[in-house]
Protein backbone atom coordinates (compact mmCIF):
# COMPACT_ATOMS: atom_id res chain seq x y z
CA UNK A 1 0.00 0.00 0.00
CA UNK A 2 1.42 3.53 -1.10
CA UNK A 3 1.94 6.16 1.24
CA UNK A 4 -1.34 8.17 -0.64
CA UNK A 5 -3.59 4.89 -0.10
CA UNK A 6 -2.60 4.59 3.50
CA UNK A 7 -3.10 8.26 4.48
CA UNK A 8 -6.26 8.81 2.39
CA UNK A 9 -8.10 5.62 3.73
CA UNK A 10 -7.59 6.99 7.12
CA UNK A 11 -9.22 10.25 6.26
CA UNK A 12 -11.72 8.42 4.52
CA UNK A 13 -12.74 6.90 7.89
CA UNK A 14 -12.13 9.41 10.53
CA UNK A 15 -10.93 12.90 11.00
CA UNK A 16 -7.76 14.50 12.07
CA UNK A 17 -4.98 17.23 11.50
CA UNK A 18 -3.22 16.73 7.72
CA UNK A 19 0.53 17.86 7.31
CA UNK A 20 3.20 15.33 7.60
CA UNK A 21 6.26 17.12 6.56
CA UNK A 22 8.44 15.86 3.09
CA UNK A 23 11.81 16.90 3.06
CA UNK A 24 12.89 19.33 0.15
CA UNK A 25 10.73 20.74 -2.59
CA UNK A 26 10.43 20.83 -5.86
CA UNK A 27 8.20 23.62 -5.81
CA UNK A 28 9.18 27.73 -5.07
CA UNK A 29 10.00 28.24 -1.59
CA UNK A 30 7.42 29.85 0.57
CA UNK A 31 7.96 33.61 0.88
CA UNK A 32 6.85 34.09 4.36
CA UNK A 33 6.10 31.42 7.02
CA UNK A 34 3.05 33.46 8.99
CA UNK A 35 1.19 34.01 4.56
CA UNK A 36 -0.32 31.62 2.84
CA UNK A 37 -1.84 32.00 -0.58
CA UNK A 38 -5.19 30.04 -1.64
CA UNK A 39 -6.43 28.83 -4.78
CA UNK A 40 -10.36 28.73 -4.39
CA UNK A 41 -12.72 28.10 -7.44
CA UNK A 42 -15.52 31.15 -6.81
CA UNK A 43 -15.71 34.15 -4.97
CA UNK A 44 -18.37 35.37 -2.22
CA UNK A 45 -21.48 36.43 -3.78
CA UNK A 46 -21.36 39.44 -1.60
CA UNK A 47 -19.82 40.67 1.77
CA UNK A 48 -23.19 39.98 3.47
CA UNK A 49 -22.96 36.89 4.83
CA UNK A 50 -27.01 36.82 5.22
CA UNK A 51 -27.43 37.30 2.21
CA UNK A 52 -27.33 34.53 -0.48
CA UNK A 53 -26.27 30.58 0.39
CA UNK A 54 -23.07 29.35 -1.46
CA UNK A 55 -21.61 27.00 0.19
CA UNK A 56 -17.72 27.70 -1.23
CA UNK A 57 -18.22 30.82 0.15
CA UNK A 58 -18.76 29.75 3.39
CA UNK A 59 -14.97 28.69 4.63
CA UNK A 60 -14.43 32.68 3.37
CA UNK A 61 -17.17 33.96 5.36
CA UNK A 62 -15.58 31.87 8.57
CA UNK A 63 -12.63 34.21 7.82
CA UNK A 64 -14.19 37.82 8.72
CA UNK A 65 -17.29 36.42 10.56
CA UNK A 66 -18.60 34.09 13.47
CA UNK A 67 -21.60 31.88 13.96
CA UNK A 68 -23.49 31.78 16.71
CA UNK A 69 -22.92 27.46 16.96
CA UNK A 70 -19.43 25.72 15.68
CA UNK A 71 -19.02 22.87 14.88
CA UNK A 72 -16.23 20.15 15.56
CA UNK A 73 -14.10 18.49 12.79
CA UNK A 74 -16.99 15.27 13.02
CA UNK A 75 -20.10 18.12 12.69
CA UNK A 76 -20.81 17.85 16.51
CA UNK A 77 -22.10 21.33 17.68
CA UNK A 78 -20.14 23.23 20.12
CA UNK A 79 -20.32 26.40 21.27
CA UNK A 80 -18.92 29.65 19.42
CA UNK A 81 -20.54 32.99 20.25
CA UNK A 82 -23.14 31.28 21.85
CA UNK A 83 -22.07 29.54 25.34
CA UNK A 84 -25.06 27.78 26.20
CA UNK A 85 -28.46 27.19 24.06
CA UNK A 86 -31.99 25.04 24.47
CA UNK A 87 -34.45 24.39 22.38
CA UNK A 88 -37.66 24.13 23.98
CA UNK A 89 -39.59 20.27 23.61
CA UNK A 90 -42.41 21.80 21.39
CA UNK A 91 -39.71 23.70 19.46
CA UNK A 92 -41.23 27.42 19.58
CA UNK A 93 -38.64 28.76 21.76
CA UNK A 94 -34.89 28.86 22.02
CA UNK A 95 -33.21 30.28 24.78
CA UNK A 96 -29.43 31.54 24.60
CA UNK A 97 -25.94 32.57 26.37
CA UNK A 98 -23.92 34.66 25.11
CA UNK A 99 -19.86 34.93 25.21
CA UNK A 100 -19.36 38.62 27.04
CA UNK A 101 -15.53 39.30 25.95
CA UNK A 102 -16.67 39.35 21.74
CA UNK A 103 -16.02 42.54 19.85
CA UNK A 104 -16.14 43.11 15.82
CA UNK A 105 -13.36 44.59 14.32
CA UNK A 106 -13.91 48.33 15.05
CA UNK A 107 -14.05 47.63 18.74
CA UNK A 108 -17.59 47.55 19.72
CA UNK A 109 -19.01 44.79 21.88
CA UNK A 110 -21.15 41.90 20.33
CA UNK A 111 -23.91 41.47 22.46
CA UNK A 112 -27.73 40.24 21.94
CA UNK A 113 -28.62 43.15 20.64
CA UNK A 114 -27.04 41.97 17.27
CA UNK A 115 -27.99 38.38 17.30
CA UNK A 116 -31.62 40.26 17.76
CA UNK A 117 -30.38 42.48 14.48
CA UNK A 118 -29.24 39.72 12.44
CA UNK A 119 -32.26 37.43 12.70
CA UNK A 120 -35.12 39.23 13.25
CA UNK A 121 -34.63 42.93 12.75
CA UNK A 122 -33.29 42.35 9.18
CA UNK A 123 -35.70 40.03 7.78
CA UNK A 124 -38.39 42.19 9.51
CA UNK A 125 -37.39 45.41 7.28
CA UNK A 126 -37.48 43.41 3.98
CA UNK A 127 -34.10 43.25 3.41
CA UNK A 128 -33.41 40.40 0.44
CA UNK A 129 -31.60 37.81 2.57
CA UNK A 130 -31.43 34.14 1.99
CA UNK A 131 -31.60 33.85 5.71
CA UNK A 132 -35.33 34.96 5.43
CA UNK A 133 -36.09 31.50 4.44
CA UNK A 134 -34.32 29.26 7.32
CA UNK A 135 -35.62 32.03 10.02
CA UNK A 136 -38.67 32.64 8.38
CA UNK A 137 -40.22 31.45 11.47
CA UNK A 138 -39.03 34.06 13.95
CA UNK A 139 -41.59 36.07 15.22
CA UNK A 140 -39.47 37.41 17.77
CA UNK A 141 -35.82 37.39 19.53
CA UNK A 142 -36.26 38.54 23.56
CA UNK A 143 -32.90 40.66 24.69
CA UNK A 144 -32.51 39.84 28.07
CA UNK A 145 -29.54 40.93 28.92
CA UNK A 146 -26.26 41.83 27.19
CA UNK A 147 -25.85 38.20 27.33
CA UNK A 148 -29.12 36.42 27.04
CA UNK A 149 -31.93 35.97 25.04
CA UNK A 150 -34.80 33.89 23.73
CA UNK A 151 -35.77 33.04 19.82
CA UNK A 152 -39.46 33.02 19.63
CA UNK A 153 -41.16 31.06 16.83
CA UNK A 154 -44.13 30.54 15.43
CA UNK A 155 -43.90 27.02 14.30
CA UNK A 156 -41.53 24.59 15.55
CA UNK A 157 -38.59 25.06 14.54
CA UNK A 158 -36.62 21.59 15.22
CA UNK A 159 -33.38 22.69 13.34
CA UNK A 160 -32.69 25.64 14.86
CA UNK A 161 -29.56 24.79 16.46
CA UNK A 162 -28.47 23.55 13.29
CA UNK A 163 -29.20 26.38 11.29
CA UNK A 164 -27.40 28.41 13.90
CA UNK A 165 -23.93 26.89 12.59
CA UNK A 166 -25.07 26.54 9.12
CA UNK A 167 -25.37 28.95 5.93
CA UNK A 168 -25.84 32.69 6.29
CA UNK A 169 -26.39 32.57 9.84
CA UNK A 170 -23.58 34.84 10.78
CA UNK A 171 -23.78 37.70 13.28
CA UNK A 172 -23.99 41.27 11.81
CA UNK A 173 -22.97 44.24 13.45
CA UNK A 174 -26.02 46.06 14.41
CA UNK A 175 -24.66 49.72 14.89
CA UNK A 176 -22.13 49.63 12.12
CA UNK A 177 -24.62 48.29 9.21
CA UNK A 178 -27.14 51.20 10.30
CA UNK A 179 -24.43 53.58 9.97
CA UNK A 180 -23.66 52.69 7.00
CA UNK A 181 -26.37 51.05 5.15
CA UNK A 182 -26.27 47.69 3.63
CA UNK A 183 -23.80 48.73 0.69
CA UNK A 184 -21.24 50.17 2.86
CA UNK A 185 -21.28 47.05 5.10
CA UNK A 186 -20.93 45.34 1.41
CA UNK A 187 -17.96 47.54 0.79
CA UNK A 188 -16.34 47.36 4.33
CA UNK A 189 -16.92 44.68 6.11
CA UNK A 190 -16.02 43.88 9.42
CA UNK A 191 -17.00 40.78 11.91
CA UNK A 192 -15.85 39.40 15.15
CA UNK A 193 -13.90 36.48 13.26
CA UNK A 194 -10.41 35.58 13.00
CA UNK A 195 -9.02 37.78 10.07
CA UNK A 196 -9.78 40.85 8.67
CA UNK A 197 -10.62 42.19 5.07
CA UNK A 198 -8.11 44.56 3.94
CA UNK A 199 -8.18 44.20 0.54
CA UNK A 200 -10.68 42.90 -2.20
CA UNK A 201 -11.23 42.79 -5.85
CA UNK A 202 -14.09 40.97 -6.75
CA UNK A 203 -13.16 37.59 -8.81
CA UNK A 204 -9.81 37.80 -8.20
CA UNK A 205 -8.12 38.54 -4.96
CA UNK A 206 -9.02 38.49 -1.41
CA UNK A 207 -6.53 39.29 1.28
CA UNK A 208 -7.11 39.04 4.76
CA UNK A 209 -4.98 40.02 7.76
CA UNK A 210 -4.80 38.50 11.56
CA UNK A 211 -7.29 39.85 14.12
CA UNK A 212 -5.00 40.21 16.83
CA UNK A 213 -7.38 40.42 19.64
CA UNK A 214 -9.72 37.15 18.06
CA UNK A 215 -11.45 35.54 21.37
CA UNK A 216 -11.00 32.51 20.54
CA UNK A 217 -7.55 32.55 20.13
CA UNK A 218 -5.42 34.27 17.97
CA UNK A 219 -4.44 32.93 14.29
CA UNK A 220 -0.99 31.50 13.15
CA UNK A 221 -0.88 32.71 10.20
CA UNK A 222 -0.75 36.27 9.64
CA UNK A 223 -2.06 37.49 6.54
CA UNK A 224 -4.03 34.80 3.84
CA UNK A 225 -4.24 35.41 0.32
CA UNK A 226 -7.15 33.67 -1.44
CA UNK A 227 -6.89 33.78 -5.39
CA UNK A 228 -9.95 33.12 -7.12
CA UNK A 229 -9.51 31.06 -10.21
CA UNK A 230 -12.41 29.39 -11.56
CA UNK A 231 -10.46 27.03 -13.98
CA UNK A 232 -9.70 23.70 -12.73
CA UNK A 233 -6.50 23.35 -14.70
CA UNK A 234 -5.16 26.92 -13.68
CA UNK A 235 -5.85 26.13 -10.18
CA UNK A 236 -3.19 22.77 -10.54
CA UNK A 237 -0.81 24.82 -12.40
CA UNK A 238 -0.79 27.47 -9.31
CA UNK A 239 -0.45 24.90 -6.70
CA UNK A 240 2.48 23.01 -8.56
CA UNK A 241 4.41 25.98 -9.52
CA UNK A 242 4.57 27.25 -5.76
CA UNK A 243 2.56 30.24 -6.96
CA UNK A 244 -0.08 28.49 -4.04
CA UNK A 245 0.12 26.65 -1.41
CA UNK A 246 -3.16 25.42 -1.43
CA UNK A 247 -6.18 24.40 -3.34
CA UNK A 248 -9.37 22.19 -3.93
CA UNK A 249 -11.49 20.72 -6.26
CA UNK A 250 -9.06 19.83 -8.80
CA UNK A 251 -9.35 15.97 -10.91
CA UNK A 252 -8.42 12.87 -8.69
CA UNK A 253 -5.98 11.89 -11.38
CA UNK A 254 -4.55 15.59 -10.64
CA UNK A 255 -4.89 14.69 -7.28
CA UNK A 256 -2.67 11.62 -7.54
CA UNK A 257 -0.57 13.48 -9.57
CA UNK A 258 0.57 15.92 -7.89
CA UNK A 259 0.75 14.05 -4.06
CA UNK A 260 3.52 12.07 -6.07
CA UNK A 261 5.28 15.83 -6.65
CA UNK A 262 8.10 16.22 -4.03
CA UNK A 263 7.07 18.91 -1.57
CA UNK A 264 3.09 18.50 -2.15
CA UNK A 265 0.58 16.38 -0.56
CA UNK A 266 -2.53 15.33 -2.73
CA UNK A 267 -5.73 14.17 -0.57
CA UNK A 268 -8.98 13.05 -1.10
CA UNK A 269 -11.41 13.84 1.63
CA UNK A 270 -15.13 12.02 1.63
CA UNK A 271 -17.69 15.14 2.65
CA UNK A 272 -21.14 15.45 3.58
CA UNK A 273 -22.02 16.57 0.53
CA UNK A 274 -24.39 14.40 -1.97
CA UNK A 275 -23.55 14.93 -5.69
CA UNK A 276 -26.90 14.30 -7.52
CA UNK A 277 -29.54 15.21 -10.10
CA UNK A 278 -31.65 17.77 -9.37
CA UNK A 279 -35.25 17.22 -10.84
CA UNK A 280 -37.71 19.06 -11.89
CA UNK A 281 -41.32 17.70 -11.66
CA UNK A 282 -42.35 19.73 -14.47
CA UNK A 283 -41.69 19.49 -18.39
CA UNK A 284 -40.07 16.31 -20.20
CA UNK A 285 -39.84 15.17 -16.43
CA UNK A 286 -43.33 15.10 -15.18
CA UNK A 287 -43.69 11.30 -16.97
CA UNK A 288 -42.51 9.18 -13.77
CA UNK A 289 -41.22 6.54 -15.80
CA UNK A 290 -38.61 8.82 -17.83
CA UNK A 291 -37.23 9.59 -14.34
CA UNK A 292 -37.04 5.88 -13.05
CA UNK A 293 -35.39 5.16 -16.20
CA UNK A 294 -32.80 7.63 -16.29
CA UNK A 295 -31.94 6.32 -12.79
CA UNK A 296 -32.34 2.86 -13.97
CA UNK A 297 -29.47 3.54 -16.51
CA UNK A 298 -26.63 4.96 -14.03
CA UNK A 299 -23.69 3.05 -13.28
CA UNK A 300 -22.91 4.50 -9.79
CA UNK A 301 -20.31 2.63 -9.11
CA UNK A 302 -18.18 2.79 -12.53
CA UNK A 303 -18.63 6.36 -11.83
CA UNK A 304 -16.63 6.63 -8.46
CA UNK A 305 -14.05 4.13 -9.87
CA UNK A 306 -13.48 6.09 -13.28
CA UNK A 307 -13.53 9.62 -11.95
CA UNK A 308 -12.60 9.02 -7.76
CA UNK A 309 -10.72 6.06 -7.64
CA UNK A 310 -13.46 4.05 -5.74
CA UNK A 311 -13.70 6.74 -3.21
CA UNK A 312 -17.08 8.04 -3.40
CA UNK A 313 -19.75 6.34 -2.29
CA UNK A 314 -22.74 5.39 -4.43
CA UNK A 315 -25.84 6.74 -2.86
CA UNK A 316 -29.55 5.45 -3.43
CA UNK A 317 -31.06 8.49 -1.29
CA UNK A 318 -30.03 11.93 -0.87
CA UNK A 319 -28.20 11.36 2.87
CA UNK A 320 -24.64 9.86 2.97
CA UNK A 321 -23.74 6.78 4.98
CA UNK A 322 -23.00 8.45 8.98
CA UNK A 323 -26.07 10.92 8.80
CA UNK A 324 -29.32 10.58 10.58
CA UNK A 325 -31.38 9.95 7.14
CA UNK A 326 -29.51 7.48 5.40
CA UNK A 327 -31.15 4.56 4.69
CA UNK A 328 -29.02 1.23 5.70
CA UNK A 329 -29.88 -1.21 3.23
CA UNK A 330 -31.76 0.45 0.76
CA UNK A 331 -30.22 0.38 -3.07
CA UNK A 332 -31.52 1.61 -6.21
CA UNK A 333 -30.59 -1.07 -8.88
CA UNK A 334 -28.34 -0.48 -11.50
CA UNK A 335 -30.83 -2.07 -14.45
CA UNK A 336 -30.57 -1.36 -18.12
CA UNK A 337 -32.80 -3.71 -18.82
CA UNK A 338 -35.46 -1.97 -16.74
CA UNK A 339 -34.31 1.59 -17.57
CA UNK A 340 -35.58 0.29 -21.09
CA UNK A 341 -38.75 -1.58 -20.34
CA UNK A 342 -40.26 1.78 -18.00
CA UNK A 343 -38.79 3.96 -21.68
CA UNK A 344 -41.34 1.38 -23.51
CA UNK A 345 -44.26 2.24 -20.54
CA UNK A 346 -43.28 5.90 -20.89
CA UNK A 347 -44.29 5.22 -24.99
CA UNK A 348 -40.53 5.69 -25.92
CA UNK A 349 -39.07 3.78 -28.58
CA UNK A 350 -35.92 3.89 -30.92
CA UNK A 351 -37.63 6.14 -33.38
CA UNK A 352 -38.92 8.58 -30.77
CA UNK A 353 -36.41 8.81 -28.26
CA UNK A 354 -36.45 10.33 -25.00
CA UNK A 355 -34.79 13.92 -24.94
CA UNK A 356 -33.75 16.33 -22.10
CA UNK A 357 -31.99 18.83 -21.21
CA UNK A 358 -29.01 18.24 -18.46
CA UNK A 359 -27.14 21.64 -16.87
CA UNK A 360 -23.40 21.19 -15.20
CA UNK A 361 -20.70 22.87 -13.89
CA UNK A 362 -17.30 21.90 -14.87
CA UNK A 363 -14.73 22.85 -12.55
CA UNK A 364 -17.39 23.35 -9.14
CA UNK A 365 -16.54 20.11 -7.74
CA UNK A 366 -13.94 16.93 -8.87
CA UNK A 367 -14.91 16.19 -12.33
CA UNK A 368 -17.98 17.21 -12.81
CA UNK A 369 -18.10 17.46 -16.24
CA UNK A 370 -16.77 14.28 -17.05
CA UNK A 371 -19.31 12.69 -14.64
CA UNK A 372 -22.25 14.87 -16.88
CA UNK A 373 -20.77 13.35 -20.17
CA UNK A 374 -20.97 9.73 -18.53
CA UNK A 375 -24.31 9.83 -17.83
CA UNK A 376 -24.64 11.22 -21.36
CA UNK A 377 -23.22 7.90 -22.79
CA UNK A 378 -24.66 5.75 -20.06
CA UNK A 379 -28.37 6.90 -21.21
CA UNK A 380 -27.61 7.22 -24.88
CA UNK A 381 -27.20 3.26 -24.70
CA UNK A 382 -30.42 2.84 -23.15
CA UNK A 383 -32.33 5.09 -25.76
CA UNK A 384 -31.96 8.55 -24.25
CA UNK A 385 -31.28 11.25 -25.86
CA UNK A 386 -29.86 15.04 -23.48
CA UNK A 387 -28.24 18.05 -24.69
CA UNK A 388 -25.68 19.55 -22.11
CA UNK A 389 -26.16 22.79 -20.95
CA UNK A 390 -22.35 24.03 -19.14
CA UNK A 391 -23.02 26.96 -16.54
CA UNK A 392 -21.33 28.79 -14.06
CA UNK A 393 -21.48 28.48 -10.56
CA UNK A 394 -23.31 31.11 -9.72
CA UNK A 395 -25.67 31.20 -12.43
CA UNK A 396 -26.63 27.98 -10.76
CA UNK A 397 -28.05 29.89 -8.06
CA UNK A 398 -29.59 32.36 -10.12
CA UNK A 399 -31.39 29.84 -12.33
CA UNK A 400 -32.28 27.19 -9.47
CA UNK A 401 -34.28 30.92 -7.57
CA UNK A 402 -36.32 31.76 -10.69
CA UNK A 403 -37.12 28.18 -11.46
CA UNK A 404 -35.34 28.07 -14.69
CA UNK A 405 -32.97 25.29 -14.32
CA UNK A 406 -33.16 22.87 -17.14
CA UNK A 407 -34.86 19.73 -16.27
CA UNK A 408 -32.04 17.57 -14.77
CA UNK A 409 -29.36 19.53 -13.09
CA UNK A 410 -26.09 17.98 -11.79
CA UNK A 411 -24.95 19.81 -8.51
CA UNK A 412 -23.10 18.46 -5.56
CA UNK A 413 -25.57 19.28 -2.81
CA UNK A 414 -24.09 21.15 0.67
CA UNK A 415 -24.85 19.94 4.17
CA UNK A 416 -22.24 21.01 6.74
CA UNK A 417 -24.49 19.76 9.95
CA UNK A 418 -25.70 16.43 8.42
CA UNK A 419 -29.30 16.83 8.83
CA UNK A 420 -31.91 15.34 6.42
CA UNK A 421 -33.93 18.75 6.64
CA UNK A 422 -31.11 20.62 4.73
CA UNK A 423 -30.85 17.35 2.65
CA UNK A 424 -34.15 16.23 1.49
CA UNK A 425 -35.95 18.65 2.77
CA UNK A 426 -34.82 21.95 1.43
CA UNK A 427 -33.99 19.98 -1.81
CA UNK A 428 -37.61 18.87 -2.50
CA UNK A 429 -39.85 21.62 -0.08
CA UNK A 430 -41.64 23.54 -2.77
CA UNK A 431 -41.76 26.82 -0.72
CA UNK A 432 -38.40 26.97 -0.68
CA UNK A 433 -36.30 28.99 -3.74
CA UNK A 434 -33.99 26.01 -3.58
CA UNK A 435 -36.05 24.02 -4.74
CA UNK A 436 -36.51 22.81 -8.08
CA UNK A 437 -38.94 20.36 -7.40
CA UNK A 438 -42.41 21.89 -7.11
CA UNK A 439 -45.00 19.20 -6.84
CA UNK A 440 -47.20 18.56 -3.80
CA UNK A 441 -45.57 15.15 -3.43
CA UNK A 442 -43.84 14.34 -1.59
CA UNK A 443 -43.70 18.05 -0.89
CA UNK A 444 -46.30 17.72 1.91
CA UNK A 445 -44.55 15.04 3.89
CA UNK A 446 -41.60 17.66 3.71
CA UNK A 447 -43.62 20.40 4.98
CA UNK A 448 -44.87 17.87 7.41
CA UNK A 449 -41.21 16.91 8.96
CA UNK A 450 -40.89 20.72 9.19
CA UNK A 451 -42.51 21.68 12.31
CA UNK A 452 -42.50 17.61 13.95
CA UNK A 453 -40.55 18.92 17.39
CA UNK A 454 -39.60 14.64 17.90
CA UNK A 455 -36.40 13.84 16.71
CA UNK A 456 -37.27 10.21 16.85
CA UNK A 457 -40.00 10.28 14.75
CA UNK A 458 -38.57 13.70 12.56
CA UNK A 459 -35.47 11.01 11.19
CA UNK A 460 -37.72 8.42 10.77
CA UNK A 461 -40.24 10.34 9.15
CA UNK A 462 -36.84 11.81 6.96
CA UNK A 463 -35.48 8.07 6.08
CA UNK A 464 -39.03 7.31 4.84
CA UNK A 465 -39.56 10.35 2.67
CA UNK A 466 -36.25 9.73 1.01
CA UNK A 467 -36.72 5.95 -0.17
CA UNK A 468 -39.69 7.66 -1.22
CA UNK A 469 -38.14 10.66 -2.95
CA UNK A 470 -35.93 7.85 -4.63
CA UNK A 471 -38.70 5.28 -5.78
CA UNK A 472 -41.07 8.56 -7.90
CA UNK A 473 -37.40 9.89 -9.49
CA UNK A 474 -37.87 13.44 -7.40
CA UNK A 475 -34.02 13.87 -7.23
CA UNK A 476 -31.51 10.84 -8.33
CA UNK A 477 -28.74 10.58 -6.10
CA UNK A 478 -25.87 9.28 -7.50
CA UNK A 479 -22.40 9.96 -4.70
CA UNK A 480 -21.12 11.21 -1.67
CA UNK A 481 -18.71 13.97 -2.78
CA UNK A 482 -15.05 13.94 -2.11
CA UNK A 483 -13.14 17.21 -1.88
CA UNK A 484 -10.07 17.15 -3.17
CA UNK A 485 -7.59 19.07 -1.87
CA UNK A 486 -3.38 19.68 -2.53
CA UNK A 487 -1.17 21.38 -0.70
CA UNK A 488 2.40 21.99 0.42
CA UNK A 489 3.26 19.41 2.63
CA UNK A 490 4.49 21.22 5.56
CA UNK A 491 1.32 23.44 5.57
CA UNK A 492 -0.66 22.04 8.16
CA UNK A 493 -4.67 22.51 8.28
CA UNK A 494 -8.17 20.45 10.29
CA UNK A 495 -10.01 18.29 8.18
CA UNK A 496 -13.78 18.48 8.61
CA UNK A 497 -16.04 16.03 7.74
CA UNK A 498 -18.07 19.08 5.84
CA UNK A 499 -15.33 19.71 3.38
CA UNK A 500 -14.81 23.37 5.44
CA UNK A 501 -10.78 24.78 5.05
CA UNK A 502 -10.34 27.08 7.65
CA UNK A 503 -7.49 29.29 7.27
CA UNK A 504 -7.36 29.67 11.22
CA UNK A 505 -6.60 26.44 11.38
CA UNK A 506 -3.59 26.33 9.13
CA UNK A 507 -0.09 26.57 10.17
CA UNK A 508 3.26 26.10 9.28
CA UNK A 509 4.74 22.46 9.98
């Protein structure tokens, strides 16, 4: 067993710190040992971290801001600006501690006053936040003190501690944002996280400097540079001419590659992230049968061998192995045979195919273009016909909100707590603008699983819905992703299970 296959199946099944040391390198010398320079496939959307959900910003947005949750390296919730929190049994309350020795980066305290700000007061005024959606229940936030306060809801809200360490639920300034409106704050941005913006230039350089009085501890490494380039094959060429000392998302056989290059380390990291189709119900996809047999025809497991080395996981519902709503046992056949007899059902025959459209990325996550040109051929031999549509990350987003995506769109689907609510839920809830699945079912099972304050009977009500999601062809998981990540091999960083690189937690080796 190589040195590669050793280390990676040990961060395939656990977590831990990466960074043994290689002697020598091939590669340019780092400049400074307190800088490091990052090659990162997409930029923030914005410098309001309530405001839209993109999960590679969201290891930027850690940079500058704080949550009021964290979360370990296995997704276990821990405290972060929030000491101590409850959620009541019949989920319409949530009561809250706060840290008393936070201040943003201007000086001024943190107190509830903000966490009031940020999730009520906001979404209250009509400002166009994403986090209007996962706290559209708050009907209130109580300042006790400084310190303390209560979340007041008016449906349960099971997931709220959840949603505390997830997307967009960062803590805004209160004072500073009203001072300077929402496109100042956009402008100049300033947190109570770990680094600092000092400078930025949108799409292609961020550069962020040590917050020297962080509370929770300060940084090793003084100043990160984070270089936005979107092409896969630019991003290699950075990190193996020394121009970087970091990046992600690059090809496995890049991967393998360049871990064999003295001086860099190659890894391949499984995350709790599901790469899938997204559905629509709608269009050349309302016929049930088309969907089954488009599933039908998907060799999962030639997929993770050809494009991941075996590493990725075939999935038959939309939760990874580990999470709460995966579903032991349960597999989706690979069938050709009955891809083509539901085609026949479906009145599809060699001289009227079956045609869709399919939209990709291709550089978002490890080869996802060549997996959208497998499928292509797997289906063509089954009597399916799809054009490929390429798009950008973000005009992912932008499609996916005014319900234009194509009928089948591949997308590697973000979870950083594990939950099936974020999974499933958000994926096939047709109130949500995430959502590209609009029917009523199984969309009233999801709404359903929404306000159930049991946890018992909320993941068992989740594992049901998604063998069910599965069997009508709502969404067709195919893998767990795998993040894949190279860097210089004395630069030492925490893996989480959630695919998150935290620059506070690198350091020199």
């Amino acid at each position: 067993m190589t040195t590669f296959d050793r280390r990676n199946i040990l961060q395939l099944l656990g977590i831990g710190v990466a960074g043994a040391a290689l002697p020598g390198s091939a590669v340019l010398a780092q400049a400074g040992r307190d800088m490091v320079t990052i090659a990162w496939p997409s930029d923030v959307p914005s410098w309001d971290p309530n405001q839209r959900f993109s999960p590679d910003a969201q290891p930027l947005f850690k940079l500058v801001f704080d949550q009021p949750v964290g979360q370990d390296p296995d997704l276990t919730l821990i405290p972060s600006l929030m000491t101590e929190w409850s959620l009541a049994e019949d989920g319409l309350s949530l009561s809250f501690t706060l840290r008393d020795d936070v201040t943003f980066h201007n000086g001024a305290p943190m107190t509830a006053e903000d966490v009031r700000y940020t999730f009520y007061e906001r979404i209250k005024a009509g400002h166009k936040l994403d986090i209007a959606n996962s706290w559209r229940h708050v009907t209130d936030i109580e300042v006790i003190s400084p310190t303390s306060g209560v979340f007041r809801f008016g449906s349960p809200a099971p997931t709220a501690p959840q949603w505390l360490a997830f997307m967009g639920s960062y803590v805004v300034p209160k004072a500073y944002m009203e001072e300077v409106g929402v496109d100042g704050f956009r402008d100049a941005p300033i947190g109570t996280g770990p680094y600092k913006l000092v400078d930025y230039q949108m799409n292609s350089r961020l550069v962020f400097e040590r917050n020297e009085n962080y509370w929770g501890g300060v940084p090793e490494i003084k100043t990160i540079t984070v270089d936005v380039i979107k092409d896969t094959s630019a991003r290699v060429a950075a990190v193996q001419s020394g121009q970087a000392d970091l990046t992600i998302n690059i090809p496995v056989r890049e991967t393998l590659r360049l871990d064999k290059t003295e001086g860099l380390t190659g890894e391949i990291n499984a995350i709790t992230r599901v790469i899938l189709l997204q559905m629509r119900h709608d269009g050349e996809f309302a016929e049930q049968n088309l969907r089954l047999a488009a599933h039908h025809a998907i060799d999962k497991a030639a997929i993770s061998k050809a494009f991941y080395g075996g590493a990725a996981v075939p999935l038959s519902v939309v939760s990874p192995p580990g999470t709460p709503g995966y579903v032991e046992g349960y597999e989706f056949a690979y069938d050709p045979e009955k891809s083509k007899e539901l085609l026949a059902a479906a009145g599809f025959s060699a001289d009227n195919p079956a045609k869709f459209t399919m939209a990709t990325t291709n550089g978002h996550f490890p080869s996802d273009y060549d997996i959208a040109r497998a499928l292509l051929q797997m289906w063509k031999k089954v009597g399916i016909e799809v054009e490929l549509e390429v798009i950008e990350y973000a005009k992912y987003f932008e499609l996916n909100r005014g319900h234009k995506l194509p009928p089948a769109t591949l997308y590697s689907w973000d979870n950083a707590t594990g939950d099936p609510e974020i999974f499933t839920g958000y994926l096939l809830n047709p109130k949500m603008p995430f959502s590209s699945w609009k029917a009523e079912k199984p969309g009233d099972e999801v709404l359903r699983l929404f306000g159930e304050p049991d946890y018992a009977k909320r993941i068992a009500g989740y594992q049901a819905l998604n063998r069910e999601a599965t069997e009508m062809g709502a969404a067709i998981p195919l893998l767990q992703s795998v993040q894949t990540l190279v860097r210089k091999s004395d630069l030492d960083y925490r893996i989480y299970r959630n695919g998150w690189v935290l620059g506070n937690s690198m350091k020199w080796g």
